[in-house]
Protein backbone atom coordinates (compact mmCIF):
# COMPACT_ATOMS: atom_id res chain seq x y z
CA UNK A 1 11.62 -15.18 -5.38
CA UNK A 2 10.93 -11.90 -2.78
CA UNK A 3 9.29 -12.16 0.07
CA UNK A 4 7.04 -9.36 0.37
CA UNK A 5 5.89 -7.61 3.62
CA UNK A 6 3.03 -7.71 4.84
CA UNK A 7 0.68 -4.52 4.49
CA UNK A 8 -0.07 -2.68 7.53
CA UNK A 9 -3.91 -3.21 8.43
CA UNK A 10 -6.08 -0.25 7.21
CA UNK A 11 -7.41 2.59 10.12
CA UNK A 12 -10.46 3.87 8.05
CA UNK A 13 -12.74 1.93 10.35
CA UNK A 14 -10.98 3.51 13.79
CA UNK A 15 -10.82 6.66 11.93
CA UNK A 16 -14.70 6.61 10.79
CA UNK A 17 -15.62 5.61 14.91
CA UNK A 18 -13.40 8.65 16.21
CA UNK A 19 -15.43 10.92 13.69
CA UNK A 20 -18.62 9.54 15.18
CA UNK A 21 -17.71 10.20 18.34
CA UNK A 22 -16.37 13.84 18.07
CA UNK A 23 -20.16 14.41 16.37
CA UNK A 24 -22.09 12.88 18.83
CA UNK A 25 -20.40 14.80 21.13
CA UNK A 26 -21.09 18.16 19.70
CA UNK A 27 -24.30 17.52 19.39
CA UNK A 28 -25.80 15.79 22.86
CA UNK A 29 -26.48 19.59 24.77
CA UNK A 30 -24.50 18.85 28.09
CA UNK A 31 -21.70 17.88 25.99
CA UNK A 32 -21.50 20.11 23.47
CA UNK A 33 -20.78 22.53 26.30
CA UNK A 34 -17.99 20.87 27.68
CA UNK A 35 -16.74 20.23 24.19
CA UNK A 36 -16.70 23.82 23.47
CA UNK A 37 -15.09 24.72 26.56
CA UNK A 38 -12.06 22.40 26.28
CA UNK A 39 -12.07 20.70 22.63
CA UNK A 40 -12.89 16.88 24.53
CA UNK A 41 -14.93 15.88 21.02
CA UNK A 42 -11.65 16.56 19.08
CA UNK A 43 -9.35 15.20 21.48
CA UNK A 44 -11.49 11.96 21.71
CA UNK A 45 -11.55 11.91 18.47
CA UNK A 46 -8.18 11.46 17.96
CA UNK A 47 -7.56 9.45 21.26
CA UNK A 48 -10.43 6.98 20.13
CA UNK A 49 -9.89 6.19 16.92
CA UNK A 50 -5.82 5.54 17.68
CA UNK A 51 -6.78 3.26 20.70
CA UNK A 52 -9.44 0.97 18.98
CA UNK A 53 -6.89 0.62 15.48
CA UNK A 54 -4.18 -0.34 18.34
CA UNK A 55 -6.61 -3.20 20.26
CA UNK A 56 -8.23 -4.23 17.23
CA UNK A 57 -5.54 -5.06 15.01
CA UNK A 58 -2.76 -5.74 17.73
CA UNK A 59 -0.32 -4.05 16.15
CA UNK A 60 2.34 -1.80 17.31
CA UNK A 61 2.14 1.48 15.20
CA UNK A 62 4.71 4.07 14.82
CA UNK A 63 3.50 7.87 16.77
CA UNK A 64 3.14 8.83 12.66
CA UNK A 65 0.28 6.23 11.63
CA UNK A 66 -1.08 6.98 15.51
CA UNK A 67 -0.74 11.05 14.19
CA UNK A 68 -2.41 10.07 10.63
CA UNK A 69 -5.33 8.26 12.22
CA UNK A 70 -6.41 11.21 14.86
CA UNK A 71 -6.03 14.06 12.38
CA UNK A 72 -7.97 11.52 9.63
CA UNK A 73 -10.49 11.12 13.18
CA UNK A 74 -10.56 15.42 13.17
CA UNK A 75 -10.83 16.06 9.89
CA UNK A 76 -13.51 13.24 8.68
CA UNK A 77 -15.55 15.18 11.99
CA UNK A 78 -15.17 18.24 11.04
CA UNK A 79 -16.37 17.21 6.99
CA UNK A 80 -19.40 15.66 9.31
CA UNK A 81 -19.75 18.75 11.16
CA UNK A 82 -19.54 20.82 7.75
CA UNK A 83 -22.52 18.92 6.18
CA UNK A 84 -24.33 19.93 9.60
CA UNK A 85 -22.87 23.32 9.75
CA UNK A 86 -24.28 24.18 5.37
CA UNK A 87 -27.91 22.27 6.22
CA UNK A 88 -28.23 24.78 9.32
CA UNK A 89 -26.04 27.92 8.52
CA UNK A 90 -23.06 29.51 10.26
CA UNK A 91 -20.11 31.34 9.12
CA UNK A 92 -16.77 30.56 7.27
CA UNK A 93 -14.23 31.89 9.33
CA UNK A 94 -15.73 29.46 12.31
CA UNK A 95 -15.44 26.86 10.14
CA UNK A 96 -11.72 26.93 9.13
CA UNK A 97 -10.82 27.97 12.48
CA UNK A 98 -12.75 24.49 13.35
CA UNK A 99 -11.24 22.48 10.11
CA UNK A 100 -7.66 23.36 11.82
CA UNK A 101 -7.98 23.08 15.19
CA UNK A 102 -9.31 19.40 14.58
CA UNK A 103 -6.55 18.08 12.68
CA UNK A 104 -3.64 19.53 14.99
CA UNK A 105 -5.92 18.45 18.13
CA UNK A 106 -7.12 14.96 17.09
CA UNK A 107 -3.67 14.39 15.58
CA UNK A 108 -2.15 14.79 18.77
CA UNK A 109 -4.68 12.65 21.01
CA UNK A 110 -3.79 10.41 18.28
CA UNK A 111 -0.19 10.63 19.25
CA UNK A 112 -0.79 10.40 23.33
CA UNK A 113 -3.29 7.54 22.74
CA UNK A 114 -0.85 5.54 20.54
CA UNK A 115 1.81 6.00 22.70
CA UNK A 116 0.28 4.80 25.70
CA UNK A 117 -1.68 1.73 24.11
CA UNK A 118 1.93 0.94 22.85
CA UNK A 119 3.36 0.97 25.84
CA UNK A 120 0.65 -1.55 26.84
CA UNK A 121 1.15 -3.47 24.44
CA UNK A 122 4.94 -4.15 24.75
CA UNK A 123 4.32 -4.43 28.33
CA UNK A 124 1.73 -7.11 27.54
CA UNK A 125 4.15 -9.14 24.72
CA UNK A 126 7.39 -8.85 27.36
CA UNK A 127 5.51 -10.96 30.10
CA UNK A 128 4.62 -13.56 27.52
């Protein structure tokens, strides 16, 4: 008989909460300023969703599932942002310039985030 592995625990809910947040954020005025001014909704995003799939499944990712889940974070906001964006106009080359700059950006919040919860983490399991 094989012993299987056990599957890694599934990121859609960190990813869906990162999306959230990178929405709310464009949309709350004072915010949506500073968010246009430095990208802080995508690089939440990303930062976000890594962090809470880290402390809510206590597991210690690899930088490529913490990359997956902040460009998943970008790019579910930006398909939010794109069902806001057709019910209230804009134009197309904003958009993919948007679509791209939040999967590279959230991705690598995603990376920064996962790599510091990590170290955290293995920190945290050492002094036990």
């Amino acid at each position: 008989m094989s012993e299987t592995q056990p599957s890694p625990p599934r990121y859609w809910r960190s990813v869906i909460y990162g999306a959230l947040i990178n929405n709310i954020i464009s949309v709350v005025p004072f915010l949506n300023l500073v968010n246009a001014l430095g990208g802080v909704g995508l690089m939440l995003a990303g930062g976000v969703a890594a962090y809470h799939y880290v402390r809510t499944n206590e597991v210690y990712p690899t930088l490529g599932i913490c990359f997956q889940i902040g460009a998943f974070a970008g790019l579910f906001g930006c398909a939010l942002w794109l069902m806001r964006f057709l019910l209230f106009g804009g134009m197309v080359v904003e958009l993919f310039q948007i679509i791209f700059a939040a999967v590279v950006i959230s991705g690598l919040s995603g990376v920064i985030s996962g790599s510091v919860i990590r170290r955290k983490y293995i920190s945290r399991k050492s002094e036990e």
